[in-house]
Protein backbone atom coordinates (compact mmCIF):
# COMPACT_ATOMS: atom_id res chain seq x y z
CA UNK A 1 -10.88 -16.23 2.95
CA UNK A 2 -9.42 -17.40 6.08
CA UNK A 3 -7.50 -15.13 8.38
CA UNK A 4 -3.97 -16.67 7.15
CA UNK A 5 -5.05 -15.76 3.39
CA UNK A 6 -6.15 -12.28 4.96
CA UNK A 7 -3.98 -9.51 3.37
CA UNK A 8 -1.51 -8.20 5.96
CA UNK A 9 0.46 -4.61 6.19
CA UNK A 10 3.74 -4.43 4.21
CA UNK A 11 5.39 -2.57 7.27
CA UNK A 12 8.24 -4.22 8.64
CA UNK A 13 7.65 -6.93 11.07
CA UNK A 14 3.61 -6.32 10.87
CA UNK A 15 1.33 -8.77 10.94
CA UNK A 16 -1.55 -6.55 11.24
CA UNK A 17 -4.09 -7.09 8.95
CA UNK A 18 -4.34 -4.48 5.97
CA UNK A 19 -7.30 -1.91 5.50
CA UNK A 20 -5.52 0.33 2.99
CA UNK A 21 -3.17 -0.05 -0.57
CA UNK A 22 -0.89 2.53 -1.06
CA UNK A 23 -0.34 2.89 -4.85
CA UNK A 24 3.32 4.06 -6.34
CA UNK A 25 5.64 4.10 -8.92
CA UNK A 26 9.26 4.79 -9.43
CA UNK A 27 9.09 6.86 -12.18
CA UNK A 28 13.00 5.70 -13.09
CA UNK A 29 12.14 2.03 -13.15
CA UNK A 30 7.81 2.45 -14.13
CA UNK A 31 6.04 3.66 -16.97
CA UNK A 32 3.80 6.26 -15.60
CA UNK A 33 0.55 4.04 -15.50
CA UNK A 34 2.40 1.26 -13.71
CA UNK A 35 1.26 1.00 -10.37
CA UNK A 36 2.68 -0.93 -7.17
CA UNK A 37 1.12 -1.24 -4.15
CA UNK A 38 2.07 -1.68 -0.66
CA UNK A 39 -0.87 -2.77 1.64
CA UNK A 40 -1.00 -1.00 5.39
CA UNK A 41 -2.87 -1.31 8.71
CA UNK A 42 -4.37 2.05 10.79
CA UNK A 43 -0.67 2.10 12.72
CA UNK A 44 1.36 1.74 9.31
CA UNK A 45 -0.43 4.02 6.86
CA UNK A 46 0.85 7.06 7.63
CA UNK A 47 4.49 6.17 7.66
CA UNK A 48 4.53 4.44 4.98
CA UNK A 49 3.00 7.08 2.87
CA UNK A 50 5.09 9.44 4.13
CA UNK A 51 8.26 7.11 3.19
CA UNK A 52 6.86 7.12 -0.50
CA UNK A 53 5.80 10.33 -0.49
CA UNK A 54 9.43 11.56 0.57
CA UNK A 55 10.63 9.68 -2.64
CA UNK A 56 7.82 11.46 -5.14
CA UNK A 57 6.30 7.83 -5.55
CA UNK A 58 3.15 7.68 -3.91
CA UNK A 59 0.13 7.82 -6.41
CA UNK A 60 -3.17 7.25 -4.43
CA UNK A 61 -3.91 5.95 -0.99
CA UNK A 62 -6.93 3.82 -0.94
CA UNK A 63 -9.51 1.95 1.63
CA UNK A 64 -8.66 -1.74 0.45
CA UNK A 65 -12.68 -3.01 0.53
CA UNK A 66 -12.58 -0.55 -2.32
CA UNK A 67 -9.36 -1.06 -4.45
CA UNK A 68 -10.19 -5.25 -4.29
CA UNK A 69 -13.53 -3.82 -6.12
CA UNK A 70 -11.94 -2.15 -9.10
């Protein structure tokens, strides 16, 4: 993979390349196993999960070297 295929962070105006996925759901819109992710850097992870955790959506935060293995 080159570095332009690398994954980068969903944050706004990041180009920072990911190291975690940040599983959710809207449970109004989702089935409960449904999962969406939203991939972060170090700088990005926490705010993020705190913006889905605010919202009751966040599921599981995960190192990505280990969610691209399941």
């Amino acid at each position: 993979m080159s570095t332009t295929d690398a994954p980068i962070c969903s944050a706004k105006g990041c180009r920072a390349a990911a190291v975690w996925v940040l599983a959710w759901n809207n449970p109004k819109l989702h089935t409960p196993d449904r999962r969406k992710t939203w991939l972060a850097c170090d700088e990005h992870r926490e705010y993020l999960t705190q913006f889905l955790d605010m919202r009751g959506f966040l599921k599981d935060v995960v190192p990505l070297d280990e969610w691209t293995q399941e």
